[in-house]
C-alpha atoms as a PDB file:
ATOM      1  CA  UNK A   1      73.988 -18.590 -73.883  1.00  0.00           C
ATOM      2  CA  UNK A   2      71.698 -20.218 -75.918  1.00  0.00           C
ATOM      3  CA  UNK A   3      68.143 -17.611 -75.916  1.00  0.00           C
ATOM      4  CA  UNK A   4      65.917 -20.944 -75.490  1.00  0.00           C
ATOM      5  CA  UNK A   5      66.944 -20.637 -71.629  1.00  0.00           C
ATOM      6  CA  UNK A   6      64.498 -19.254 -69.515  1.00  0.00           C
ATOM      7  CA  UNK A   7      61.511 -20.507 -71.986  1.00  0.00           C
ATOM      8  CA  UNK A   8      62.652 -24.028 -72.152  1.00  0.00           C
ATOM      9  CA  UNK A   9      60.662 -25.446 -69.408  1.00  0.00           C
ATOM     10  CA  UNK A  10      57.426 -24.392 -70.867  1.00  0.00           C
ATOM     11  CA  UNK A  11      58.570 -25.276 -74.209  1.00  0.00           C
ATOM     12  CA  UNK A  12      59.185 -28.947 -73.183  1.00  0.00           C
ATOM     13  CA  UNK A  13      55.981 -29.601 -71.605  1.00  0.00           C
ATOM     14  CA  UNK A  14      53.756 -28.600 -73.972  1.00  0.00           C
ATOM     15  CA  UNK A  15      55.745 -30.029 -76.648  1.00  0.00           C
ATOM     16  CA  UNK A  16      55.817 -33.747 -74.677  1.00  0.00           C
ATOM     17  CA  UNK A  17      51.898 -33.118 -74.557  1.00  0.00           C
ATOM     18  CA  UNK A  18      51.842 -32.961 -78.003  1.00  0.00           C
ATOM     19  CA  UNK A  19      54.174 -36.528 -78.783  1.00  0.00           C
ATOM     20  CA  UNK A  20      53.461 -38.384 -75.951  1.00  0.00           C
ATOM     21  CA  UNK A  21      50.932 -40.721 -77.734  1.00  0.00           C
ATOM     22  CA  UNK A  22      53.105 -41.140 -80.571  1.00  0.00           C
ATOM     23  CA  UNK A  23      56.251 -41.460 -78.559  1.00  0.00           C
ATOM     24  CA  UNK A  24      55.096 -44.418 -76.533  1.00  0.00           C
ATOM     25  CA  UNK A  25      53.091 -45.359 -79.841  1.00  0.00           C
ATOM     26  CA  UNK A  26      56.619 -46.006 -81.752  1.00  0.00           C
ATOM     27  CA  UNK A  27      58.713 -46.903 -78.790  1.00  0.00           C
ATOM     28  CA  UNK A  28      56.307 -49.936 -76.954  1.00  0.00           C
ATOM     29  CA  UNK A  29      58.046 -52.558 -78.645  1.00  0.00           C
ATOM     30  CA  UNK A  30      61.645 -51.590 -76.651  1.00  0.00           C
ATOM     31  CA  UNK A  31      60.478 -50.437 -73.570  1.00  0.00           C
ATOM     32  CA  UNK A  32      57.341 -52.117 -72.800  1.00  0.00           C
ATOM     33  CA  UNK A  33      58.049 -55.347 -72.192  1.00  0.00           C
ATOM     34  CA  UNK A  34      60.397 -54.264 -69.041  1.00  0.00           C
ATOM     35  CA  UNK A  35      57.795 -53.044 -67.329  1.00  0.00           C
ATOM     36  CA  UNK A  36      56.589 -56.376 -67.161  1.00  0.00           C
ATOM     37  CA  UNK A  37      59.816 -58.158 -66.737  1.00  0.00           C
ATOM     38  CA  UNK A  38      61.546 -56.258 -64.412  1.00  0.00           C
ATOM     39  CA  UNK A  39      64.491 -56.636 -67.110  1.00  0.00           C
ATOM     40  CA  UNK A  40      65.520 -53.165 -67.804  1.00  0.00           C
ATOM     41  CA  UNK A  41      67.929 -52.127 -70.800  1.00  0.00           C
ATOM     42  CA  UNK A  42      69.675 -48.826 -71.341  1.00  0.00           C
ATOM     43  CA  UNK A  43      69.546 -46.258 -73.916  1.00  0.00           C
ATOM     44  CA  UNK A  44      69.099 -46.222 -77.636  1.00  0.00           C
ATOM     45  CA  UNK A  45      70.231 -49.520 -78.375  1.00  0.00           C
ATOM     46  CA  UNK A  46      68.931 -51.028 -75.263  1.00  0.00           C
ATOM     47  CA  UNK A  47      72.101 -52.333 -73.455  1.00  0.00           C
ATOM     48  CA  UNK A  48      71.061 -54.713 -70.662  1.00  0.00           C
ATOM     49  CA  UNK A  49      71.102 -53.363 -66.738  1.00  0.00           C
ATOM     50  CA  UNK A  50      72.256 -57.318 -66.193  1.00  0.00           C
ATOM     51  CA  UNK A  51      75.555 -56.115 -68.221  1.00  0.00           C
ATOM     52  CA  UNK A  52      76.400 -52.841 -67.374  1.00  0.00           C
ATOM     53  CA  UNK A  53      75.184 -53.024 -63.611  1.00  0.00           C
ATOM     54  CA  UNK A  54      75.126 -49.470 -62.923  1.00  0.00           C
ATOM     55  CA  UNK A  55      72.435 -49.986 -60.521  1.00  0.00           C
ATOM     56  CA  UNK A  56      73.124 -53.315 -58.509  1.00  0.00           C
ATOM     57  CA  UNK A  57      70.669 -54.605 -56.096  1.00  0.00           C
ATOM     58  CA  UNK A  58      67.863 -51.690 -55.673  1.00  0.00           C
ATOM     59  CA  UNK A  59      65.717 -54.331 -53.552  1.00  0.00           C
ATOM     60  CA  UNK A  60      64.455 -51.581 -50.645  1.00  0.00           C
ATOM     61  CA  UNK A  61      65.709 -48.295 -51.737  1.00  0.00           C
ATOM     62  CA  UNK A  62      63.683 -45.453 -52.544  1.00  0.00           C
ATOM     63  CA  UNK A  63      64.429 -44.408 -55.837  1.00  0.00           C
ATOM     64  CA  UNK A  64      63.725 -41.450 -58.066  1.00  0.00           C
ATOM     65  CA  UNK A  65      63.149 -41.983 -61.756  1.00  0.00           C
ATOM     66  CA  UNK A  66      63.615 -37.935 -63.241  1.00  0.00           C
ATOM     67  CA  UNK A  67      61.177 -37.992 -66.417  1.00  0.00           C
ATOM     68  CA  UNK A  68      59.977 -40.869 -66.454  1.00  0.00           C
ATOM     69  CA  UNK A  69      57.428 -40.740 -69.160  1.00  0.00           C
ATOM     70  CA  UNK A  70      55.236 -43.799 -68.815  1.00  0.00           C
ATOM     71  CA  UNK A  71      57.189 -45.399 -65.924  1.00  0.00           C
ATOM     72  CA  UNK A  72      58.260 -48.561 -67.518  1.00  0.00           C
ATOM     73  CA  UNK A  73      61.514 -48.397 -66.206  1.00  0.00           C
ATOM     74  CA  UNK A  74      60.025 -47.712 -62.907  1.00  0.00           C
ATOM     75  CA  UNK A  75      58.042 -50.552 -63.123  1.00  0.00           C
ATOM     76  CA  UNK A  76      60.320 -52.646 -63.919  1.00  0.00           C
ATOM     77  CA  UNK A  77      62.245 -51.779 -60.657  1.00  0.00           C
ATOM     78  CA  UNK A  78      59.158 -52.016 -58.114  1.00  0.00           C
ATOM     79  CA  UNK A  79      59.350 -55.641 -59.567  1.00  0.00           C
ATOM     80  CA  UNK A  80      62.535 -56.088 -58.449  1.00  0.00           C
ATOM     81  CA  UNK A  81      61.852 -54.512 -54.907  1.00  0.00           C
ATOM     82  CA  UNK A  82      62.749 -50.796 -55.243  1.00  0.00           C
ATOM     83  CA  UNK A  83      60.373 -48.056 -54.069  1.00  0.00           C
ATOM     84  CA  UNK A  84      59.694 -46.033 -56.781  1.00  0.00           C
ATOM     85  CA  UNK A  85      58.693 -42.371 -57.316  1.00  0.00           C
ATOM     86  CA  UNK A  86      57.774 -41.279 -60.798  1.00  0.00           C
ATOM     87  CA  UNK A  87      58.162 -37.413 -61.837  1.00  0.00           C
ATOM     88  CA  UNK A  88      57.530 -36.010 -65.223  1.00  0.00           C
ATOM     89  CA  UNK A  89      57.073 -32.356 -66.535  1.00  0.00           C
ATOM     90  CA  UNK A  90      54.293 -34.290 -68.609  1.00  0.00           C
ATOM     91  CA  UNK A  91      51.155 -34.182 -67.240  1.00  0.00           C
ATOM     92  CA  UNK A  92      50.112 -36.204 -70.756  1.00  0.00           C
ATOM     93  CA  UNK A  93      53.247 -38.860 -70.091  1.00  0.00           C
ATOM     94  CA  UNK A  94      52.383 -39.319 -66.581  1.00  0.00           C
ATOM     95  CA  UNK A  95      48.799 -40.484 -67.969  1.00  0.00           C
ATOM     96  CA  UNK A  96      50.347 -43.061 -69.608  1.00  0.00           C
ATOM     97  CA  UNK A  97      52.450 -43.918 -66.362  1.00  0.00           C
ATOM     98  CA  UNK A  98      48.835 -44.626 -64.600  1.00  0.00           C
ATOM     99  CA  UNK A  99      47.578 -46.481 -67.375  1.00  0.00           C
ATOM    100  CA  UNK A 100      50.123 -48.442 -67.002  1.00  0.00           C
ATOM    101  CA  UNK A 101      49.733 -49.162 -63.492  1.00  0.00           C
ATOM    102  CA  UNK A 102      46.070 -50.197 -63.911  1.00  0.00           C
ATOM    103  CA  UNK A 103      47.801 -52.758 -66.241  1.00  0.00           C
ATOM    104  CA  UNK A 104      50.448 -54.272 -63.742  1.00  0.00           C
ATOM    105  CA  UNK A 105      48.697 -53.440 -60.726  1.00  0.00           C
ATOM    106  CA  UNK A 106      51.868 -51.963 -59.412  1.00  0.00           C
ATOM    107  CA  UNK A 107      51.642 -48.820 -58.129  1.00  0.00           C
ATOM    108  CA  UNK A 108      53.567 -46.026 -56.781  1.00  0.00           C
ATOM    109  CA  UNK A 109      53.624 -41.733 -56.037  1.00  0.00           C
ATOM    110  CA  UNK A 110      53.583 -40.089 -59.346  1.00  0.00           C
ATOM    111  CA  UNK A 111      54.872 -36.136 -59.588  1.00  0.00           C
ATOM    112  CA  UNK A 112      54.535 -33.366 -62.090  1.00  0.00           C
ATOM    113  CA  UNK A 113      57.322 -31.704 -61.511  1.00  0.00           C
ATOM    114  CA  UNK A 114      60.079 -29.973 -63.589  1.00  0.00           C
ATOM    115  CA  UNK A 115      63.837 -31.795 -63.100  1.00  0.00           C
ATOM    116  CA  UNK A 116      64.903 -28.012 -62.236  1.00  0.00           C
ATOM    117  CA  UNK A 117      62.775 -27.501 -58.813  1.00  0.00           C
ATOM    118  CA  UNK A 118      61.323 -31.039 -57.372  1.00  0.00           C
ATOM    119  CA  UNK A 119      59.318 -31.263 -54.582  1.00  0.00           C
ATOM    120  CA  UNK A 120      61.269 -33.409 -52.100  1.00  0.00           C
ATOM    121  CA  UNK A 121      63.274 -32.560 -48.953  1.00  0.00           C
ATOM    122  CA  UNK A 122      66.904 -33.196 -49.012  1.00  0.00           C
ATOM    123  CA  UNK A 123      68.319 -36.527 -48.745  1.00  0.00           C
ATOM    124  CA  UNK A 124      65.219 -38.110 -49.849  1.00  0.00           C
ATOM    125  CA  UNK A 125      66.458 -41.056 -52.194  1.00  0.00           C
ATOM    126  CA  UNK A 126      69.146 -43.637 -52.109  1.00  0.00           C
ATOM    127  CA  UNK A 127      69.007 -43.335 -56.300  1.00  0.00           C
ATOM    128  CA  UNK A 128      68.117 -40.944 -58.634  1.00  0.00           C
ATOM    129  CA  UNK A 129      68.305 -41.648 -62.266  1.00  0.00           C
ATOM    130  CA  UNK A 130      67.065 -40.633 -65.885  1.00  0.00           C
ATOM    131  CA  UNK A 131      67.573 -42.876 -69.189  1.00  0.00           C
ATOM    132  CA  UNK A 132      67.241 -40.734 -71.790  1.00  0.00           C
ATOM    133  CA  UNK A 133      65.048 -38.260 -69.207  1.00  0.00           C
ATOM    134  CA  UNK A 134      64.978 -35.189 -67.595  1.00  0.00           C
ATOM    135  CA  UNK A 135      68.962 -34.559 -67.737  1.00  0.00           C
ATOM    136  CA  UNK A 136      68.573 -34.525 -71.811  1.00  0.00           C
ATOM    137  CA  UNK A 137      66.083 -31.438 -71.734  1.00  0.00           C
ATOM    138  CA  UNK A 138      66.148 -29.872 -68.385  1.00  0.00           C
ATOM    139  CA  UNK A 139      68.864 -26.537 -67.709  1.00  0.00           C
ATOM    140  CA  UNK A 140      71.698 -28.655 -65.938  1.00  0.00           C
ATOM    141  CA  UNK A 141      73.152 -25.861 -63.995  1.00  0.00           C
ATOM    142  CA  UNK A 142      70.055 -26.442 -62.773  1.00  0.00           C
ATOM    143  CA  UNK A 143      68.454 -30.363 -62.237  1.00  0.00           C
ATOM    144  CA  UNK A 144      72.061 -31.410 -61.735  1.00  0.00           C
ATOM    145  CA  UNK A 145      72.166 -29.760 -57.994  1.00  0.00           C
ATOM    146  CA  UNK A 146      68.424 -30.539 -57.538  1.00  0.00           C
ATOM    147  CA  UNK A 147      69.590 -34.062 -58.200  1.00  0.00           C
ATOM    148  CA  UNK A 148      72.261 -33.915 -55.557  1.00  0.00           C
ATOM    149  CA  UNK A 149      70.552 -32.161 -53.029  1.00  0.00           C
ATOM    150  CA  UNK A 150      67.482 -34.865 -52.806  1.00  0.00           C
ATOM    151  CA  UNK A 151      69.970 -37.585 -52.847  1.00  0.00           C
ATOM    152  CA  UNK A 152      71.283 -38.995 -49.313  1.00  0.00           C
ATOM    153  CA  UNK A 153      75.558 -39.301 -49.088  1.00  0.00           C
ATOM    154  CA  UNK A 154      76.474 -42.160 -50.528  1.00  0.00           C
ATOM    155  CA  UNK A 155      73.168 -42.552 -53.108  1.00  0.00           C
ATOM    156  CA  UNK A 156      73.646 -43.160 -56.871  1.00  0.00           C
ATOM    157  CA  UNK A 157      72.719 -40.460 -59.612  1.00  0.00           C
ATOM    158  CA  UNK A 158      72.946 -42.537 -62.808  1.00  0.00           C
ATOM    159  CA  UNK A 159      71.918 -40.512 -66.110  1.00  0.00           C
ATOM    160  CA  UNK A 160      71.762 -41.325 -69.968  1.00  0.00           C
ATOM    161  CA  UNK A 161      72.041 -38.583 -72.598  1.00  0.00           C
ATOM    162  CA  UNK A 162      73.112 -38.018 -76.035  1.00  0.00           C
ATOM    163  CA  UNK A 163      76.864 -37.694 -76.456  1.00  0.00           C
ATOM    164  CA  UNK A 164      78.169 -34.291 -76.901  1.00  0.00           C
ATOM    165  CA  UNK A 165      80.406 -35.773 -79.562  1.00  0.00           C
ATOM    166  CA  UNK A 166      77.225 -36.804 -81.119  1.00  0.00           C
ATOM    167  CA  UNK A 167      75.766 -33.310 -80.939  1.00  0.00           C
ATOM    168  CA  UNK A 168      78.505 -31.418 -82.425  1.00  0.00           C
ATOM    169  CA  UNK A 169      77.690 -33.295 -86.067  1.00  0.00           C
ATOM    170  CA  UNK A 170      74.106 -32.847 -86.135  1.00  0.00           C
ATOM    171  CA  UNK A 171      73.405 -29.709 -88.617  1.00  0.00           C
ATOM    172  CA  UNK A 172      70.990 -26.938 -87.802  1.00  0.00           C
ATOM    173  CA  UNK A 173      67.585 -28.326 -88.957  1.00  0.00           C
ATOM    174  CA  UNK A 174      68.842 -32.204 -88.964  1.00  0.00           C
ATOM    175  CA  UNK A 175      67.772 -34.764 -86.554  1.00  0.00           C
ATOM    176  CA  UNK A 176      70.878 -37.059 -87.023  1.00  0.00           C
ATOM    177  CA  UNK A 177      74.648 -36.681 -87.273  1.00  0.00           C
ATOM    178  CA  UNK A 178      77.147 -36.246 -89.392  1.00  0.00           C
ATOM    179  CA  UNK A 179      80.903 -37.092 -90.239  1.00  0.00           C
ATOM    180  CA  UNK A 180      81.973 -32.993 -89.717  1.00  0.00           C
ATOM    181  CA  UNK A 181      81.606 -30.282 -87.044  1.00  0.00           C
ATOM    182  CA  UNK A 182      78.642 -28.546 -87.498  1.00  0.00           C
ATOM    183  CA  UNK A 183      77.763 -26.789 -84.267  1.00  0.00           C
ATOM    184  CA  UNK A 184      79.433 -24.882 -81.569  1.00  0.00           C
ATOM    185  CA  UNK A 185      81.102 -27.570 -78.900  1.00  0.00           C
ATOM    186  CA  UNK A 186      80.850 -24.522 -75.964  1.00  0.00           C
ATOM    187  CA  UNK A 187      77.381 -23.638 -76.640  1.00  0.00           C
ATOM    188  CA  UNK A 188      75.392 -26.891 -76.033  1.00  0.00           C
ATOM    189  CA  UNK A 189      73.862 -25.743 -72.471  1.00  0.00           C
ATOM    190  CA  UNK A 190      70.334 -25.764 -74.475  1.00  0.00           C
ATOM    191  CA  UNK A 191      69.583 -25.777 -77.534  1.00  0.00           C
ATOM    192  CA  UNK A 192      66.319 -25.903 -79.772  1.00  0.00           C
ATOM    193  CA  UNK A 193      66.112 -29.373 -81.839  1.00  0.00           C
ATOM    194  CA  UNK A 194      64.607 -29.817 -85.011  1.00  0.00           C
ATOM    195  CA  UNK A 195      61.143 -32.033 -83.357  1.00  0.00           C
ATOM    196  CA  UNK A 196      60.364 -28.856 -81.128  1.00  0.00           C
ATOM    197  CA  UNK A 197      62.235 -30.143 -77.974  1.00  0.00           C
ATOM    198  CA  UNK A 198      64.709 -28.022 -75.784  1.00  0.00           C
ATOM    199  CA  UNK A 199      67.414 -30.064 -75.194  1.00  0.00           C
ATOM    200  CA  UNK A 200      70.040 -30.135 -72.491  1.00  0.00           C
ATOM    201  CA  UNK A 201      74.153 -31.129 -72.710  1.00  0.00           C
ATOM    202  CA  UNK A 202      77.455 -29.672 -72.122  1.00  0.00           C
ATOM    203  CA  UNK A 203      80.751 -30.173 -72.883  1.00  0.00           C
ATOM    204  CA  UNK A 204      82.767 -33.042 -70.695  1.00  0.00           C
ATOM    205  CA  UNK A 205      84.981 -30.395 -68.563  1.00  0.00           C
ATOM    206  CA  UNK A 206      81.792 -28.843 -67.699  1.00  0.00           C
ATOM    207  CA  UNK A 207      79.971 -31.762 -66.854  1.00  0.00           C
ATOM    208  CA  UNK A 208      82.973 -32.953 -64.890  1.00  0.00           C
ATOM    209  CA  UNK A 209      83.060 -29.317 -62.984  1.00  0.00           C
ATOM    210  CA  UNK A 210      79.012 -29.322 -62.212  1.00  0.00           C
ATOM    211  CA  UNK A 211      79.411 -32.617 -60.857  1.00  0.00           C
ATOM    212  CA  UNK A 212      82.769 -31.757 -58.450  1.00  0.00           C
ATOM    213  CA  UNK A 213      80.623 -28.608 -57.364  1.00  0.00           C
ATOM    214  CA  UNK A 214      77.333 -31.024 -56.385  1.00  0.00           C
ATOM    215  CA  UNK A 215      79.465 -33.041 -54.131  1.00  0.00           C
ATOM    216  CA  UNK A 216      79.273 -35.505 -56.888  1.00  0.00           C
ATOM    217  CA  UNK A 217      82.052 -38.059 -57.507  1.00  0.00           C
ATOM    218  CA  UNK A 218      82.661 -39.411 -60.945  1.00  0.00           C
ATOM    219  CA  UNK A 219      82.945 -43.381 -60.795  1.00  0.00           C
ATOM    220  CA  UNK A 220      81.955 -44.196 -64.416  1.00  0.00           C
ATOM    221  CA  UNK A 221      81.445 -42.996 -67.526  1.00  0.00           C
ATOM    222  CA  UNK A 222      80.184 -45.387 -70.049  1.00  0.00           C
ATOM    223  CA  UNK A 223      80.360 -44.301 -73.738  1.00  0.00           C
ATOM    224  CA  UNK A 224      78.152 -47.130 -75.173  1.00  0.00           C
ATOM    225  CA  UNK A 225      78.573 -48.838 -78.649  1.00  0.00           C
ATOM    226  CA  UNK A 226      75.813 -51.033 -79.507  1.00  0.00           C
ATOM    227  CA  UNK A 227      76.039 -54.329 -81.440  1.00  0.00           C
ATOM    228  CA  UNK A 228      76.675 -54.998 -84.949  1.00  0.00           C
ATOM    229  CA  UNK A 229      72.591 -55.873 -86.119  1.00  0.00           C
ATOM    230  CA  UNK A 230      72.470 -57.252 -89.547  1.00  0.00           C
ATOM    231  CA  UNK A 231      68.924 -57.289 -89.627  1.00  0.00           C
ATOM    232  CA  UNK A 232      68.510 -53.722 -89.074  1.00  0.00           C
ATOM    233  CA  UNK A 233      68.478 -51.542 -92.552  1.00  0.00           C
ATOM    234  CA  UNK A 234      67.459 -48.058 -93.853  1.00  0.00           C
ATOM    235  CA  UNK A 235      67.657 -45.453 -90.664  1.00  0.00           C
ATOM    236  CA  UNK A 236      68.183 -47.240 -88.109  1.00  0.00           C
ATOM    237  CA  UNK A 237      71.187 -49.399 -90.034  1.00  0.00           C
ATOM    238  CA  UNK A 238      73.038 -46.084 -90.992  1.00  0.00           C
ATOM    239  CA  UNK A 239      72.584 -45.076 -87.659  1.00  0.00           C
ATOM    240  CA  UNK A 240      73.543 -47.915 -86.031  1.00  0.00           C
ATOM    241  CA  UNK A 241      77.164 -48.143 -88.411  1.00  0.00           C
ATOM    242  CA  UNK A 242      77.882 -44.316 -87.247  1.00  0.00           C
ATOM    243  CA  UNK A 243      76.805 -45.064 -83.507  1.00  0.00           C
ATOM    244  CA  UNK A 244      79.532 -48.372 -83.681  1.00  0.00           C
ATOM    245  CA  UNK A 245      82.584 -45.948 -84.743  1.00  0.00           C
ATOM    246  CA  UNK A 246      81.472 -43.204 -82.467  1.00  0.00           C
ATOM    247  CA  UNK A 247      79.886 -42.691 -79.285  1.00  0.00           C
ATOM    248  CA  UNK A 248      76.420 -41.502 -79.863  1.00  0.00           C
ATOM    249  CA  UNK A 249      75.405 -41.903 -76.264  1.00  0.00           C
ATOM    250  CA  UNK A 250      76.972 -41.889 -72.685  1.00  0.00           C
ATOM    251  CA  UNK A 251      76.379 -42.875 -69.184  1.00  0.00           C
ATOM    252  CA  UNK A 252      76.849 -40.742 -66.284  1.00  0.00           C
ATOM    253  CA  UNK A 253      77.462 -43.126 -63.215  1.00  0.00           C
ATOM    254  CA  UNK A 254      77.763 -40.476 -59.527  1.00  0.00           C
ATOM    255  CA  UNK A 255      78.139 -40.627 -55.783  1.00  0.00           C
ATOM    256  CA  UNK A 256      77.261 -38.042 -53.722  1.00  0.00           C
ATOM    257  CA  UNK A 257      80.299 -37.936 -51.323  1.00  0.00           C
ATOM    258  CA  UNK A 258      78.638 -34.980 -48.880  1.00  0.00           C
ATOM    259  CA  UNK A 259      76.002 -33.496 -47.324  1.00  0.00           C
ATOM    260  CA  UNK A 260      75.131 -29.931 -48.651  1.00  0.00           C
ATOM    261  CA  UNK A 261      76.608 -28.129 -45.628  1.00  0.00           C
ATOM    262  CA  UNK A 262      79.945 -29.403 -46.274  1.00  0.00           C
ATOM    263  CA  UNK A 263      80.344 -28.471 -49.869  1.00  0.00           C
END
């Protein structure tokens, strides 16, 4: 095991302190405009929710947004009639959540809170879900049951992350991939990345096992592949041509199937 465990939680949150301006700096023009639209778009390459429906109608559930940073996609989903809750590790991301609520005038419980140990009482949400949150730096052995546990039988647990193809080609050092195996495929629990971050993965039999153990059952993974974009060039071209041959990014789609005494 990785010897970022067990400091990786402290790690994180300072380190999101440090970005947070600069990460919502850089990323406004993608996710900013949802928050104002309601029209939410997954991931990376920003696949449309109105394609890939892995939600469906969230019009009065109580949902639970696991990092949420500065709660666009939250906001987004009060607009189209979902109650939700906001939690970030952040205390610097969740100050850009309330700015952004003085904006919209939409407002709604905000939580620091690591993904690992939330403060809710079992069965408190209908949906629980992270794009590109919590699940991609938080222990999963660990936010994974925490996950299942606050979510009532039959809610959704919906999750991006990095693909673990995708992580086995990045070198030591490197903050993209490559075309060859450069890291160990067994040893991706958590791992220290080259901006500072802890992040979180693990190999698919052991996501598939964590899941089964959660009372968790599997009804989609979606292995994304964005669209050919002519118009983008330099980084974000090359990435885009290695991200179109192979996955770069997945989506976890879950039902919890039973109660926590049963399992």
């Amino acid at each position: 095991m990785s010897d970022v465990v067990g400091t990786h939680v402290r790690t994180n949150r300072e380190r999101w302190n440090e970005i947070s301006d600069d990460y919502q700096r850089f990323n406004a023009p993608r996710i900013r405009g949802q928050a104002f639209t309601g029209d939410v778009a997954w991931g990376l390459w920003g696949l449309p929710e109105s394609e890939l429906n892995i939600f469906g109608d969230v019009a009065g559930l109580d949902v639970l947004e696991m990092g949420c940073g500065g709660s666009q996609w939250s906001t987004a989903l009060a607009r189209r009639g979902a109650n939700p809750v906001g939690l970030d590790l952040s205390e610097r991301q969740l100050q850009h959540s309330l700015r952004l609520q003085r904006e919209t005038g939409l407002t709604f419980p905000l939580v620091q809170a690591s993904a690992e140990e939330v403060p809710f009482a079992d069965g408190s949400f209908h949906i629980v879900f992270a794009d590109h949150g919590a699940f991609s730096f938080a222990d999963p052995l660990r936010a994974i049951p925490e996950a299942a546990r606050i979510l009532r039988v039959g809610g959704l647990l919906a999750f991006s992350h990095i693909s673990p193809l995708y992580e086995i080609t990045v070198e030591a050092g490197s903050d993209r991939a490559g075309r060859k195996l450069a890291r160990d495929y067994f040893d991706l629990r958590m791992f220290a990345d080259a901006d500072g971050l802890v992040s979180a993965n693990l190999p698919y039999g052991e996501w598939i096992g964590l899941f089964r153990s959660c009372g968790l059952a599997i009804e989609d993974l979606l292995e994304t592949r964005p669209k050919d974009d002519p118009a983008l060039s330099g980084r974000q071209r090359s990435d885009n041509e290695w991200a179109r041959r192979w996955p770069s990014e997945c989506i976890w789609r879950l039902r919890k199937t039973t109660s926590q005494g049963e399992r």
